[in-house]
C-alpha atoms as a PDB file:
ATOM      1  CA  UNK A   1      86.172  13.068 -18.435  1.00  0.00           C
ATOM      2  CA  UNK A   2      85.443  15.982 -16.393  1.00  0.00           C
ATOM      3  CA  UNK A   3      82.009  15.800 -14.700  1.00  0.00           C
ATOM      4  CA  UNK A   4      80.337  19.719 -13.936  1.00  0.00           C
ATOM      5  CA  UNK A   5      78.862  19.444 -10.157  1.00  0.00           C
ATOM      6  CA  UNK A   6      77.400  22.913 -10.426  1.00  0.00           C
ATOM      7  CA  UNK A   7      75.271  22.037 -13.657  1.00  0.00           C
ATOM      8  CA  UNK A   8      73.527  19.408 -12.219  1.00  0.00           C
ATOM      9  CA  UNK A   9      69.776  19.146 -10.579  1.00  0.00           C
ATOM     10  CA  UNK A  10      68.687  16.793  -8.010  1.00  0.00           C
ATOM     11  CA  UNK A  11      65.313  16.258  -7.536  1.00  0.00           C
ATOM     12  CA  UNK A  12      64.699  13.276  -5.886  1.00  0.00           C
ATOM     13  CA  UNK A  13      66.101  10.807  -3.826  1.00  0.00           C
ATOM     14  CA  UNK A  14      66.188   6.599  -4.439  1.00  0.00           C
ATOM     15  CA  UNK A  15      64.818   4.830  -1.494  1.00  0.00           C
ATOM     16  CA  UNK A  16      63.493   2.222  -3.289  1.00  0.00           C
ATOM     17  CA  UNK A  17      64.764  -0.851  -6.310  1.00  0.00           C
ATOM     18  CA  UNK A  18      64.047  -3.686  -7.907  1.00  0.00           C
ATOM     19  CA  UNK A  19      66.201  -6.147  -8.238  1.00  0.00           C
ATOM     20  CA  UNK A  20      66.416  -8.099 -12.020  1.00  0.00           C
ATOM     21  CA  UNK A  21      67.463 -10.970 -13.218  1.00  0.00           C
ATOM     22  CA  UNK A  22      69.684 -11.127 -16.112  1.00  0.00           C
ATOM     23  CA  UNK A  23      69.020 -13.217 -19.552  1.00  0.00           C
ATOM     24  CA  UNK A  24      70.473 -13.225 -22.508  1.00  0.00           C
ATOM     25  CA  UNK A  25      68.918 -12.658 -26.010  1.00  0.00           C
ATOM     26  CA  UNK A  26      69.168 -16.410 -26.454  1.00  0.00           C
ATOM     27  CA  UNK A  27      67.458 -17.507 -23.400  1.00  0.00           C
ATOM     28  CA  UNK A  28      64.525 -14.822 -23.961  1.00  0.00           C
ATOM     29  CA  UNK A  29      64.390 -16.111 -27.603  1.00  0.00           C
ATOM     30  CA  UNK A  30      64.001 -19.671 -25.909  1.00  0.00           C
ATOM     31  CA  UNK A  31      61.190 -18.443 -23.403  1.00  0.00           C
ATOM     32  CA  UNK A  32      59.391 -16.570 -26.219  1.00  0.00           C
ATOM     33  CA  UNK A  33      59.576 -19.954 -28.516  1.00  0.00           C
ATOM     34  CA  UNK A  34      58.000 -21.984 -25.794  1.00  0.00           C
ATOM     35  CA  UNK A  35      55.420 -19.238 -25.187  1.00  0.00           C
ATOM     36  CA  UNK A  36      54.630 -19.493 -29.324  1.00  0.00           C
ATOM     37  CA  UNK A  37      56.070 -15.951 -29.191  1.00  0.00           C
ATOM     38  CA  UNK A  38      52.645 -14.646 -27.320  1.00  0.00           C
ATOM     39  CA  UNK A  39      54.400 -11.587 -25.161  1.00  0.00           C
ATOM     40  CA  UNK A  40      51.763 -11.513 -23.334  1.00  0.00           C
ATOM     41  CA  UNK A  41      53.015 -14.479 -21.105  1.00  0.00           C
ATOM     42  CA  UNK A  42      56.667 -13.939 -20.827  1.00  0.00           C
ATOM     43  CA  UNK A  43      57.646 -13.333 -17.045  1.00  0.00           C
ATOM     44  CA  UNK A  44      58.153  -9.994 -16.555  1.00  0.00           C
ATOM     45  CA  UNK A  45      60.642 -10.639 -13.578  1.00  0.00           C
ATOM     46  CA  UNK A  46      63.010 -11.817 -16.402  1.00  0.00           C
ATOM     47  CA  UNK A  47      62.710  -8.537 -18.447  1.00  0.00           C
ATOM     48  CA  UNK A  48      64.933  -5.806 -17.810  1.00  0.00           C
ATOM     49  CA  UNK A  49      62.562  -2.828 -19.337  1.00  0.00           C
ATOM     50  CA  UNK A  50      59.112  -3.515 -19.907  1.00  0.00           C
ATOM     51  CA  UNK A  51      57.529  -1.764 -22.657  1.00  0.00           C
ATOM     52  CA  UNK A  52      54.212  -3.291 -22.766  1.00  0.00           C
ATOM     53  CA  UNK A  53      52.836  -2.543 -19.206  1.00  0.00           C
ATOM     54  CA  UNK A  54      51.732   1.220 -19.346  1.00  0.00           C
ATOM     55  CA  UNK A  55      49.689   0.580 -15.326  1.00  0.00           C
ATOM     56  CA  UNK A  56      50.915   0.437 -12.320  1.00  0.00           C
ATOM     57  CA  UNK A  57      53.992   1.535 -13.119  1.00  0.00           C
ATOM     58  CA  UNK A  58      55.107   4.395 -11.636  1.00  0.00           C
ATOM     59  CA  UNK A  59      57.084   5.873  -9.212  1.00  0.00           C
ATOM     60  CA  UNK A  60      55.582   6.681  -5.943  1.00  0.00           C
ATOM     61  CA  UNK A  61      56.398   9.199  -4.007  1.00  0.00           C
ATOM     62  CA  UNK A  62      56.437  10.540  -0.148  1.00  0.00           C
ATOM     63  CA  UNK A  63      53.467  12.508  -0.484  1.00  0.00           C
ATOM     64  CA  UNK A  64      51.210   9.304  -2.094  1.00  0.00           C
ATOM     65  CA  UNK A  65      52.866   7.296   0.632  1.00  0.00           C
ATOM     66  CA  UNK A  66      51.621   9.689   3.085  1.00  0.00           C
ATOM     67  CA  UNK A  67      47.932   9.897   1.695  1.00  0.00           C
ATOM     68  CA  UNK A  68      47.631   5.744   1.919  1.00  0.00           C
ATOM     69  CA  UNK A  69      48.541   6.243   5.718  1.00  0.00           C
ATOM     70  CA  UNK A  70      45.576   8.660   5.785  1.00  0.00           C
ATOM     71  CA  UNK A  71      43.041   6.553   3.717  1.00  0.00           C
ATOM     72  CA  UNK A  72      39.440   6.669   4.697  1.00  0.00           C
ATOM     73  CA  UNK A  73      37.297   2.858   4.631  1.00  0.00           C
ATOM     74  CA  UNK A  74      34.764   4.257   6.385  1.00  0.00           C
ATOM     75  CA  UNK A  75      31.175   3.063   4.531  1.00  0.00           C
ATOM     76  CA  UNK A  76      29.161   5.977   4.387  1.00  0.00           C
ATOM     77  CA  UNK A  77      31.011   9.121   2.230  1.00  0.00           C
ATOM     78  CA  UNK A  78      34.428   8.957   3.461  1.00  0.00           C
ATOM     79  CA  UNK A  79      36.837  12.190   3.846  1.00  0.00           C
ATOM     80  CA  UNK A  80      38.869  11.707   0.502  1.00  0.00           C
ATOM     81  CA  UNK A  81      35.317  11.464  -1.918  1.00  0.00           C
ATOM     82  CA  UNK A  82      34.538  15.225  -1.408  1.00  0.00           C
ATOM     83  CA  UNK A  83      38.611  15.736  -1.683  1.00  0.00           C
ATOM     84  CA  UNK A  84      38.367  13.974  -4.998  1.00  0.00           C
ATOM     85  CA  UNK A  85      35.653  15.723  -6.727  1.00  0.00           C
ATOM     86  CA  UNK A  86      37.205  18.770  -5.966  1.00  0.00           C
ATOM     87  CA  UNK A  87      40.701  17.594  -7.893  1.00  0.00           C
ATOM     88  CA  UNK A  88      38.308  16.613 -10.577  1.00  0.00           C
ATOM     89  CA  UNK A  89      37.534  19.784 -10.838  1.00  0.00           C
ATOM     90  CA  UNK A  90      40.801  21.356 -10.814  1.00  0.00           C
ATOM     91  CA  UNK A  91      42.288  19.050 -13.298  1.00  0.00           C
ATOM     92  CA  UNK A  92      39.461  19.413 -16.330  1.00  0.00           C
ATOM     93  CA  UNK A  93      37.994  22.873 -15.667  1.00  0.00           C
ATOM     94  CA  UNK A  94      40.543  25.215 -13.760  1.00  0.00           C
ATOM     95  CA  UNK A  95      43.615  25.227 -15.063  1.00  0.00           C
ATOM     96  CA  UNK A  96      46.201  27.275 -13.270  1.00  0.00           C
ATOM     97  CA  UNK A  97      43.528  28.652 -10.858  1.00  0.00           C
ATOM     98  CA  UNK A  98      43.268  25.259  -8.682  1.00  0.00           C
ATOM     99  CA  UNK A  99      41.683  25.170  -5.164  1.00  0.00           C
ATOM    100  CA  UNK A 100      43.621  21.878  -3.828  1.00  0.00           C
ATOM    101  CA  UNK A 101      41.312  21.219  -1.692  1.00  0.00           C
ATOM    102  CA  UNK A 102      42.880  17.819  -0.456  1.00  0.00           C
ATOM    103  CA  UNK A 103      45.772  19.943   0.860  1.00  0.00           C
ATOM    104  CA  UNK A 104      42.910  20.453   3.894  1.00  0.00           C
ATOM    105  CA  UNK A 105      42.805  16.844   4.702  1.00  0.00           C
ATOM    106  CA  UNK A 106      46.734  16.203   4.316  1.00  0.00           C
ATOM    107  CA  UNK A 107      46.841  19.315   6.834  1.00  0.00           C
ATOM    108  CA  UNK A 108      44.195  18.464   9.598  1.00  0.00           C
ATOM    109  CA  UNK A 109      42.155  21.244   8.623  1.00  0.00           C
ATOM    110  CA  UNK A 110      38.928  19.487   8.086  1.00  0.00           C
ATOM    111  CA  UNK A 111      36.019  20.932  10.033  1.00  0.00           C
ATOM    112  CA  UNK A 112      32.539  22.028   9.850  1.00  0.00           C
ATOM    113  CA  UNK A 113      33.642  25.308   8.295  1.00  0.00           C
ATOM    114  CA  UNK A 114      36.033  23.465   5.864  1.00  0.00           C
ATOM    115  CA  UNK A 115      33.099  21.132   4.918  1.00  0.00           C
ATOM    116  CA  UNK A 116      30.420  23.971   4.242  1.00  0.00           C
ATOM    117  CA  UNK A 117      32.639  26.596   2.655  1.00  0.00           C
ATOM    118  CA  UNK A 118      35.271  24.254   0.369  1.00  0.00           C
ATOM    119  CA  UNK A 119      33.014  21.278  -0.499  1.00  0.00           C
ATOM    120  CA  UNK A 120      29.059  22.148  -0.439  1.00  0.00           C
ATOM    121  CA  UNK A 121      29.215  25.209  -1.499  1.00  0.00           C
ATOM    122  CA  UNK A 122      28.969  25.126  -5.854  1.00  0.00           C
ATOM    123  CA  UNK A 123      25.949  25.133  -7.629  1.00  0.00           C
ATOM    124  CA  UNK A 124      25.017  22.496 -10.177  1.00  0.00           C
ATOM    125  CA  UNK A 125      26.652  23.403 -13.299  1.00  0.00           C
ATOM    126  CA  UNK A 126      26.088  22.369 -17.106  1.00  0.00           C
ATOM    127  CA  UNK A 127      29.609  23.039 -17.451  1.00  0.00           C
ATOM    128  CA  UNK A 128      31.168  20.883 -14.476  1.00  0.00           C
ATOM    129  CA  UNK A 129      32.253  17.073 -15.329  1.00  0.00           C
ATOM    130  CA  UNK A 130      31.931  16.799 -11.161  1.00  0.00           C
ATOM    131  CA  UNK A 131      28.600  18.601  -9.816  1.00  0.00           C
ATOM    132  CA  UNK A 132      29.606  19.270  -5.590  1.00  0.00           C
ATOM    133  CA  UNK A 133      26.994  20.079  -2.864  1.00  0.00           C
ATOM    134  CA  UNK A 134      23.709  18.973  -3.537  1.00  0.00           C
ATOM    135  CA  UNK A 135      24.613  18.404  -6.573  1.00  0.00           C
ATOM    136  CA  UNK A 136      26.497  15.406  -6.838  1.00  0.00           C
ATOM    137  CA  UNK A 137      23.121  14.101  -4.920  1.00  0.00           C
ATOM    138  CA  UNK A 138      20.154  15.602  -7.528  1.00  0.00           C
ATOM    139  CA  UNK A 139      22.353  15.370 -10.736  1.00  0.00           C
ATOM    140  CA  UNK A 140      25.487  13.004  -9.992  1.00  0.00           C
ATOM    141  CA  UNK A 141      27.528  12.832 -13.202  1.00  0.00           C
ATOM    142  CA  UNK A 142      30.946  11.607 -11.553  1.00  0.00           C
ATOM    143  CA  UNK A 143      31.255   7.784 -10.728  1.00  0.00           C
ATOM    144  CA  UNK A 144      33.827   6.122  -9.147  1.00  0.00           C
ATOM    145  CA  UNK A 145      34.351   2.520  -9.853  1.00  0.00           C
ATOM    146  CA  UNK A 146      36.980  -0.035  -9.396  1.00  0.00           C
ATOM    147  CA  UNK A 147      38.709  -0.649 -13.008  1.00  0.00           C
ATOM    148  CA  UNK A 148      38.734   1.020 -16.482  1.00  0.00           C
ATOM    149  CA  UNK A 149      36.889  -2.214 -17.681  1.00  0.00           C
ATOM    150  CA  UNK A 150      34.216  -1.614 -15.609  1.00  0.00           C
ATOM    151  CA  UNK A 151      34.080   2.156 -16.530  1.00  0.00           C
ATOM    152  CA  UNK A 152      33.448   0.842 -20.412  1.00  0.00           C
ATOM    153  CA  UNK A 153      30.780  -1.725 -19.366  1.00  0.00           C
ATOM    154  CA  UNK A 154      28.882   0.679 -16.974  1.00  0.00           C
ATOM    155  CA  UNK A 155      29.161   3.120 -19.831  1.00  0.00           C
ATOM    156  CA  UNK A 156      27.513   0.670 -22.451  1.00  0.00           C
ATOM    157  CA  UNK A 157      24.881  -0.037 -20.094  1.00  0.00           C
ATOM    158  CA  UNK A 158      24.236   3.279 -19.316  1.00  0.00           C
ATOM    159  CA  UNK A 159      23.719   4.388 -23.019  1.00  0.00           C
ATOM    160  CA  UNK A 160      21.199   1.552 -23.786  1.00  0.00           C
ATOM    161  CA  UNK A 161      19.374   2.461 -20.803  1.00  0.00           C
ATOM    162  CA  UNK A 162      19.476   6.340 -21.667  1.00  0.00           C
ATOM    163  CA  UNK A 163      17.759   4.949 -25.305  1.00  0.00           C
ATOM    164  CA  UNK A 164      15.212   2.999 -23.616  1.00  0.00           C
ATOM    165  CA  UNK A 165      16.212   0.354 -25.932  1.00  0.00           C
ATOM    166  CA  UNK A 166      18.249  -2.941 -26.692  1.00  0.00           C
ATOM    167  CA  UNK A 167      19.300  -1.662 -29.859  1.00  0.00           C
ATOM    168  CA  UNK A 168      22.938  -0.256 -29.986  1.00  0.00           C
ATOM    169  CA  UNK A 169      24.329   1.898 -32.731  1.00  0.00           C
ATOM    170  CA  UNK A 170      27.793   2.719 -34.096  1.00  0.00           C
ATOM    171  CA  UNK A 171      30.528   4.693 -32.609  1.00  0.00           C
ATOM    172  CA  UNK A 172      33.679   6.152 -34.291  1.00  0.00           C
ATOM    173  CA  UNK A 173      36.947   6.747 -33.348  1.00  0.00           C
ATOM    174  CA  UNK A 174      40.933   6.977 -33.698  1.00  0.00           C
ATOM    175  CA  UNK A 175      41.227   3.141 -32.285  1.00  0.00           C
ATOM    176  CA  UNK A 176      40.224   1.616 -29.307  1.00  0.00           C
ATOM    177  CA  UNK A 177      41.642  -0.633 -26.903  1.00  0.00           C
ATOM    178  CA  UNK A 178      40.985  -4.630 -26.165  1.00  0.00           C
ATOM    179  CA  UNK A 179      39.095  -4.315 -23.592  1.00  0.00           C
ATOM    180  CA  UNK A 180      36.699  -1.354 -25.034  1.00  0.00           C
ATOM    181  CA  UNK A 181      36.062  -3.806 -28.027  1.00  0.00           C
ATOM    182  CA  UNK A 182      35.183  -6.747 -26.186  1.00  0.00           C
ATOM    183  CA  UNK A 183      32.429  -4.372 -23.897  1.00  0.00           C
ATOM    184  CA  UNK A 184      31.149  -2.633 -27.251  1.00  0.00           C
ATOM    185  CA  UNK A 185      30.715  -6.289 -28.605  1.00  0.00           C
ATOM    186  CA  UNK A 186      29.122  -7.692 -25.779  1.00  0.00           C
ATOM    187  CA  UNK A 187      26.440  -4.533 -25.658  1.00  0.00           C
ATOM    188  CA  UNK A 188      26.112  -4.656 -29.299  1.00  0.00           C
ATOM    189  CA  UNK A 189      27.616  -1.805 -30.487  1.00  0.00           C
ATOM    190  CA  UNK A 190      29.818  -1.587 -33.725  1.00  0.00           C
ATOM    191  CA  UNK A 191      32.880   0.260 -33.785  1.00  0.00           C
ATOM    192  CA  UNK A 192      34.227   2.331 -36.634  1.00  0.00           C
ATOM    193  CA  UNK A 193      38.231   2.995 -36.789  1.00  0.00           C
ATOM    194  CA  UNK A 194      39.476   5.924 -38.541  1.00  0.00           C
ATOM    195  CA  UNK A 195      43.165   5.552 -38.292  1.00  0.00           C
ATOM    196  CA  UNK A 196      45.384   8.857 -39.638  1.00  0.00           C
ATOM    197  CA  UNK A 197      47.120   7.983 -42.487  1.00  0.00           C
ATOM    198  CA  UNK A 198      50.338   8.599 -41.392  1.00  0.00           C
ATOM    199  CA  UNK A 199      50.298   6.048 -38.715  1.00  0.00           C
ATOM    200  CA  UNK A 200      52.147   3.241 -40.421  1.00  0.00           C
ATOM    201  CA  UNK A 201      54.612   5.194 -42.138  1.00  0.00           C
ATOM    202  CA  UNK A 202      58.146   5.430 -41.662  1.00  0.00           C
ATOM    203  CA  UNK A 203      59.433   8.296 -39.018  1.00  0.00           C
ATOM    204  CA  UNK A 204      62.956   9.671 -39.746  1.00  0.00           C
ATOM    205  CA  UNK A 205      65.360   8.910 -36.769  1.00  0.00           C
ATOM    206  CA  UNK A 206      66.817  12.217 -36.920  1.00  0.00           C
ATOM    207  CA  UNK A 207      63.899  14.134 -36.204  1.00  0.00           C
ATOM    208  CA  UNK A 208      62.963  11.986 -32.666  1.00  0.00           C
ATOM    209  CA  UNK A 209      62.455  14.818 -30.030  1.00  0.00           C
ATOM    210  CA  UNK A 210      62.352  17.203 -32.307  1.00  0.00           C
ATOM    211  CA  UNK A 211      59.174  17.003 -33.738  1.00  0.00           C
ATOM    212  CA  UNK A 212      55.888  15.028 -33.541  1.00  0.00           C
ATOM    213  CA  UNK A 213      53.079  14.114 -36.227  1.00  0.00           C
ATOM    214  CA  UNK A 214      50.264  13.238 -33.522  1.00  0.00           C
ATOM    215  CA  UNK A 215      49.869  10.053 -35.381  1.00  0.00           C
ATOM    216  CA  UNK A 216      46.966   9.631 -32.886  1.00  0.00           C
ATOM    217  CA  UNK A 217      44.876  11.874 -34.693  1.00  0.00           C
ATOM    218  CA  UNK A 218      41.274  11.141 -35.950  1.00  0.00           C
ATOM    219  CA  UNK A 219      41.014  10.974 -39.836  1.00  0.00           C
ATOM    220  CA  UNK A 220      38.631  13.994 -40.013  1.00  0.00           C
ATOM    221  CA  UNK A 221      37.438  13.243 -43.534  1.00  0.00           C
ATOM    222  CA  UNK A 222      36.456   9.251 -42.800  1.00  0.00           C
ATOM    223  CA  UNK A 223      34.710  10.468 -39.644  1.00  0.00           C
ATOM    224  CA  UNK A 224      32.867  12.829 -41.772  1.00  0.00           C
ATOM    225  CA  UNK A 225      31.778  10.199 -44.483  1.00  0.00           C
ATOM    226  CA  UNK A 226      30.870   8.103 -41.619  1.00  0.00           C
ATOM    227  CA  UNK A 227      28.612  10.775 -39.295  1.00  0.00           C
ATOM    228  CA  UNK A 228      26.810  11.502 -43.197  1.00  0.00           C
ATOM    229  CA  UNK A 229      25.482   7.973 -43.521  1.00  0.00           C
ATOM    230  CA  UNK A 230      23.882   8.494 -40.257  1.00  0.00           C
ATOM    231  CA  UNK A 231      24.254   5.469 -37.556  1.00  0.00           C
ATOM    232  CA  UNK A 232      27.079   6.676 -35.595  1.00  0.00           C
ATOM    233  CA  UNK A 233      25.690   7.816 -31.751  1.00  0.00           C
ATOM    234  CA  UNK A 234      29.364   8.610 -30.796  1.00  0.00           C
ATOM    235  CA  UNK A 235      32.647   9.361 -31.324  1.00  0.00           C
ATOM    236  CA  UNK A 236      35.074   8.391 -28.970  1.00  0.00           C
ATOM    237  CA  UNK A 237      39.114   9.346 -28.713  1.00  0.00           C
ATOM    238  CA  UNK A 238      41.982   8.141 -27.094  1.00  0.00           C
ATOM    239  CA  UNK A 239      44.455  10.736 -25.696  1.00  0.00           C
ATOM    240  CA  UNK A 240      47.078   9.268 -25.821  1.00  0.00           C
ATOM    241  CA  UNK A 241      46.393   6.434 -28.525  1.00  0.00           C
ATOM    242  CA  UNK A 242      46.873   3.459 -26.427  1.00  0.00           C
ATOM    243  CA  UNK A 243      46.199   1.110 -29.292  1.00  0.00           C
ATOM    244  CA  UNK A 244      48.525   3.020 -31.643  1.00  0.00           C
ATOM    245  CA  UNK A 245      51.540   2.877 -28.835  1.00  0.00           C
ATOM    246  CA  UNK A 246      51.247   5.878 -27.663  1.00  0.00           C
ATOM    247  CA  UNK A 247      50.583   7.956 -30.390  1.00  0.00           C
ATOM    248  CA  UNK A 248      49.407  11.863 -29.041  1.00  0.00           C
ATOM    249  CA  UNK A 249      46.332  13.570 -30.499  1.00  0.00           C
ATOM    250  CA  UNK A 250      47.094  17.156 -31.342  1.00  0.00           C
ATOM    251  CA  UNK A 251      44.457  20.019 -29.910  1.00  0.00           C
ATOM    252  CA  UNK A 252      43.915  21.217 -33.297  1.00  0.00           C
ATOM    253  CA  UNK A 253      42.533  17.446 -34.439  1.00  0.00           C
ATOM    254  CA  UNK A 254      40.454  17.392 -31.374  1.00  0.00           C
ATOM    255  CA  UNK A 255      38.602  21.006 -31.847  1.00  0.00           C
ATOM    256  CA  UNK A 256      38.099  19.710 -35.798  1.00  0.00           C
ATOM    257  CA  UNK A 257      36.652  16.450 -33.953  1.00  0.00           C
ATOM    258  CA  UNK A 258      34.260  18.620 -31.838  1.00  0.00           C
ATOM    259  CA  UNK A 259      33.316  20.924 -34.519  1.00  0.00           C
ATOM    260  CA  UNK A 260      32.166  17.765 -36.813  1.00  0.00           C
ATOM    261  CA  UNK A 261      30.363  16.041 -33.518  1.00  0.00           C
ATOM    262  CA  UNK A 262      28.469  19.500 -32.938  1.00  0.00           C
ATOM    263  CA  UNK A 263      27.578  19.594 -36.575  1.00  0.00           C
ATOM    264  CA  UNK A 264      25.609  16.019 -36.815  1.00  0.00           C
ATOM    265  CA  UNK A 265      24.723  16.256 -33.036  1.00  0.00           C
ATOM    266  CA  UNK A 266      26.677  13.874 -31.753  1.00  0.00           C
ATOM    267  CA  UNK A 267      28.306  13.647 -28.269  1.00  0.00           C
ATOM    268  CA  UNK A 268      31.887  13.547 -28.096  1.00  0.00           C
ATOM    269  CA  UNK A 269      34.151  11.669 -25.611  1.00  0.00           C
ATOM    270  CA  UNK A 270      37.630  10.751 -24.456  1.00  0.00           C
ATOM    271  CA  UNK A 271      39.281   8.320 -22.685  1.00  0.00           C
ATOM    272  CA  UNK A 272      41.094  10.438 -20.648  1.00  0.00           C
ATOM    273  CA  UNK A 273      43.346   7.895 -19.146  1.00  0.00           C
ATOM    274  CA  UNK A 274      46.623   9.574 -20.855  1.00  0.00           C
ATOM    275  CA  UNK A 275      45.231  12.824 -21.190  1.00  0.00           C
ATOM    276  CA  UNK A 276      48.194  14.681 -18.992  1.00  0.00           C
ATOM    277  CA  UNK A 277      50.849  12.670 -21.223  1.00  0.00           C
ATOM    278  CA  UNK A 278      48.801  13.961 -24.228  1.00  0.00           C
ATOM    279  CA  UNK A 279      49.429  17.939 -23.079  1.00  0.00           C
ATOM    280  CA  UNK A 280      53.307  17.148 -22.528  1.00  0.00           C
ATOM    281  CA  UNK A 281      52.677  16.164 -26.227  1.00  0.00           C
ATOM    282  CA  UNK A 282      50.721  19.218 -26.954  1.00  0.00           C
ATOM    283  CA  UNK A 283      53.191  21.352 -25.294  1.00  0.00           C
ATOM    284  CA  UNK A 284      56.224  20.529 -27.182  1.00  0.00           C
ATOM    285  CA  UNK A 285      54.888  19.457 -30.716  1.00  0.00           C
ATOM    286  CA  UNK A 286      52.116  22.151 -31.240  1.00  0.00           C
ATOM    287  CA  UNK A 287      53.531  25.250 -31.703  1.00  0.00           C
ATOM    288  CA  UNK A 288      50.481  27.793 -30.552  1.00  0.00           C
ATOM    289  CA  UNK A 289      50.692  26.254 -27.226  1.00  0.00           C
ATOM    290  CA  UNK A 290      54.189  26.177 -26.505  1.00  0.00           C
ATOM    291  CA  UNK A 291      54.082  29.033 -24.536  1.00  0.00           C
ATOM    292  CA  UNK A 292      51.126  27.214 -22.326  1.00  0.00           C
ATOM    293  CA  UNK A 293      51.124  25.431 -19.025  1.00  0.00           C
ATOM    294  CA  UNK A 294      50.323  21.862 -18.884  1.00  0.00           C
ATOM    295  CA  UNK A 295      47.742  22.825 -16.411  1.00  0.00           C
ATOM    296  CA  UNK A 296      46.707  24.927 -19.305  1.00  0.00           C
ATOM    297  CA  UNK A 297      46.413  22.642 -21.934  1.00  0.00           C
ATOM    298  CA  UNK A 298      44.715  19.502 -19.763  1.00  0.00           C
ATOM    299  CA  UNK A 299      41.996  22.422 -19.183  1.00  0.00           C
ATOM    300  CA  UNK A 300      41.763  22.811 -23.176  1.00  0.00           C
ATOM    301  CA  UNK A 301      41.444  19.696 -23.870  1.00  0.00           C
ATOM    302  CA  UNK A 302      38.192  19.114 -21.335  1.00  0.00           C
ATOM    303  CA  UNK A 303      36.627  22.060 -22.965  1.00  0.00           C
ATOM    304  CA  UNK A 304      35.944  20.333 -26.323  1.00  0.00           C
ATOM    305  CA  UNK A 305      34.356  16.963 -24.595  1.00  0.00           C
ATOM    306  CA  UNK A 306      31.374  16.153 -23.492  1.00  0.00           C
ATOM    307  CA  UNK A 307      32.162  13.731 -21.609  1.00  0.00           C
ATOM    308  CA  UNK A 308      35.042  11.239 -20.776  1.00  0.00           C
ATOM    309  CA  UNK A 309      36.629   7.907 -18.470  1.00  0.00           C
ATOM    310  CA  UNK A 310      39.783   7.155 -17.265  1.00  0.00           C
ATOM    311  CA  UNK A 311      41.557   4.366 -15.360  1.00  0.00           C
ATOM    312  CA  UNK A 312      43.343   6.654 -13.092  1.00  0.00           C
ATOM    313  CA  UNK A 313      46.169   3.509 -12.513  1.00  0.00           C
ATOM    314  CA  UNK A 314      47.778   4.433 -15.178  1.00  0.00           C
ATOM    315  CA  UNK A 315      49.415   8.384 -14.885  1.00  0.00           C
ATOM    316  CA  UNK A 316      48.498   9.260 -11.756  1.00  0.00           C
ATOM    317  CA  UNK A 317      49.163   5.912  -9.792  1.00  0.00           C
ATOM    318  CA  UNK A 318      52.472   3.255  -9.040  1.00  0.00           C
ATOM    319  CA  UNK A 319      49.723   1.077  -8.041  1.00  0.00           C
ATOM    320  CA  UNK A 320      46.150   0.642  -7.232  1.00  0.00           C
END
């Protein structure tokens, strides 16, 4: 075995493990028997990969480590808010033309000039997921809150409160996950699946890598049928498809998505949670955006929404 030094790339160092404990596929058949096979509550310390956490998960880095050291408590609008809404920006609406305006804060270059100039200086937009200035003060329409969950909940609340009424109404999508059905339910609201039809069958082995299906996709024609008999207020997709394991929605299935939620008047959202996954996706299954930046494509995909949430624990986050 001859091993080629000069081929490869390093591009991080290990500073950090975790140490596992071994078991045998008897003894995790005997934990999952006297757990009545419920995965849910076998210890994860006695798993050696865990496929079924997708938060929290990640690998931090020197960088993160260095913003935590730099965190702001403070109770009025701390440093990193303003920091935020700017990365907001860069990630859904500029693509490879981002400011990176935290780079001030990381670099002690915060002042009265900084303030003025990098952070108060944008107009309210009808195009902006994150209005700056005076903006985010007259016509806020970013909010930061502790959990996905309660990013579903204050969204249910919000959209009863927008109709002036108790009365929900339906909303349609590619799947949704536990916790999204349990808010919907306790708000009233009924939820409509359409599942592509290719999600259950059978992928050859020989073609893993090599090409993708985006089994997350929407079934365009159900969501039609449904937005024709009236009722739905909504459509909401999952990039990725959590609730499908994974599954990527293809850019193509999205713009169809928009084009039908344009044509009944119908806002369309995201959970965005997995969007950047979703481009990597994009990028190598979707052949007229190959030759596109993932930068690129995240910026794509916020142009067809009108809206979206994410729990930002998940991609961009080891913990938090």
């Amino acid at each position: 075995f001859i091993l080629d030094l000069s081929t490869m790339k390093v591009g991080h160092s290990t500073f950090m493990w975790e140490h596992c404990k071994e078991t045998t596929p008897k003894e995790k058949e005997r934990i999952l028997q006297s757990l009545e096979y419920e995965i849910r509550n076998f210890p994860r310390k006695l798993l050696t990969v865990d496929l079924f956490t997708d938060s929290g998960n990640n690998v931090g880095y020197q960088e993160m480590e260095i913003g935590v050291m730099l965190a702001d408590e403070s109770y009025a609008r701390n440093n990193w808010y303003y920091a935020f809404q700017e990365a907001l920006r860069d990630m859904c609406e500029r693509g490879e033309k981002q400011k990176k305006a935290y780079l001030l804060l990381l670099e002690g270059g915060y002042d009265y000039n900084t303030f003025i100039n990098s952070f108060m200086n944008a107009e309210v937009s009808p195009n902006t997921f994150s209005n700056s200035g005076t903006g985010q003060l007259e016509v806020p329409n970013t909010f930061i809150l502790p959990s996905g969950r309660a990013c579903e909940r204050t969204l249910f609340q919000s959209i009863l409160e927008s109709l002036n009424s108790n009365r929900a109404f339906n909303i349609a999508g590619n799947g949704f996950t536990p916790t999204f059905r349990a808010n919907a339910k306790h708000f009233g609201f009924d939820l409509i699946e359409h599942s592509d039809n290719m999600l259950e069958a059978v992928f050859p082995e020989q073609l893993l890598g090599k090409k993708n299906e985006f089994r997350g996709n929407i079934d365009l024609q159900a969501l039609e049928e449904s937005l024709q008999k009236k009722g739905v207020g909504m459509i909401l997709m999952n990039m990725t498809s959590h609730y499908k394991g994974g599954q990527p929605v293809s850019l193509e299935n999205l713009k169809a998505a928009k084009a039908l939620a344009q044509k009944y008047g119908v806002p369309l959202w995201i959970n965005a949670t997995r969007a950047i996954e979703n481009a990597v996706f994009i990028q190598k299954f979707e052949p007229d955006y190959s030759d596109k930046s993932i930068k690129e494509i995240v910026k794509c995909i916020f142009d067809e929404v009108d809206g979206f949430y994410m729990s930002m624990k998940h991609s961009l986050a080891k913990q938090g």
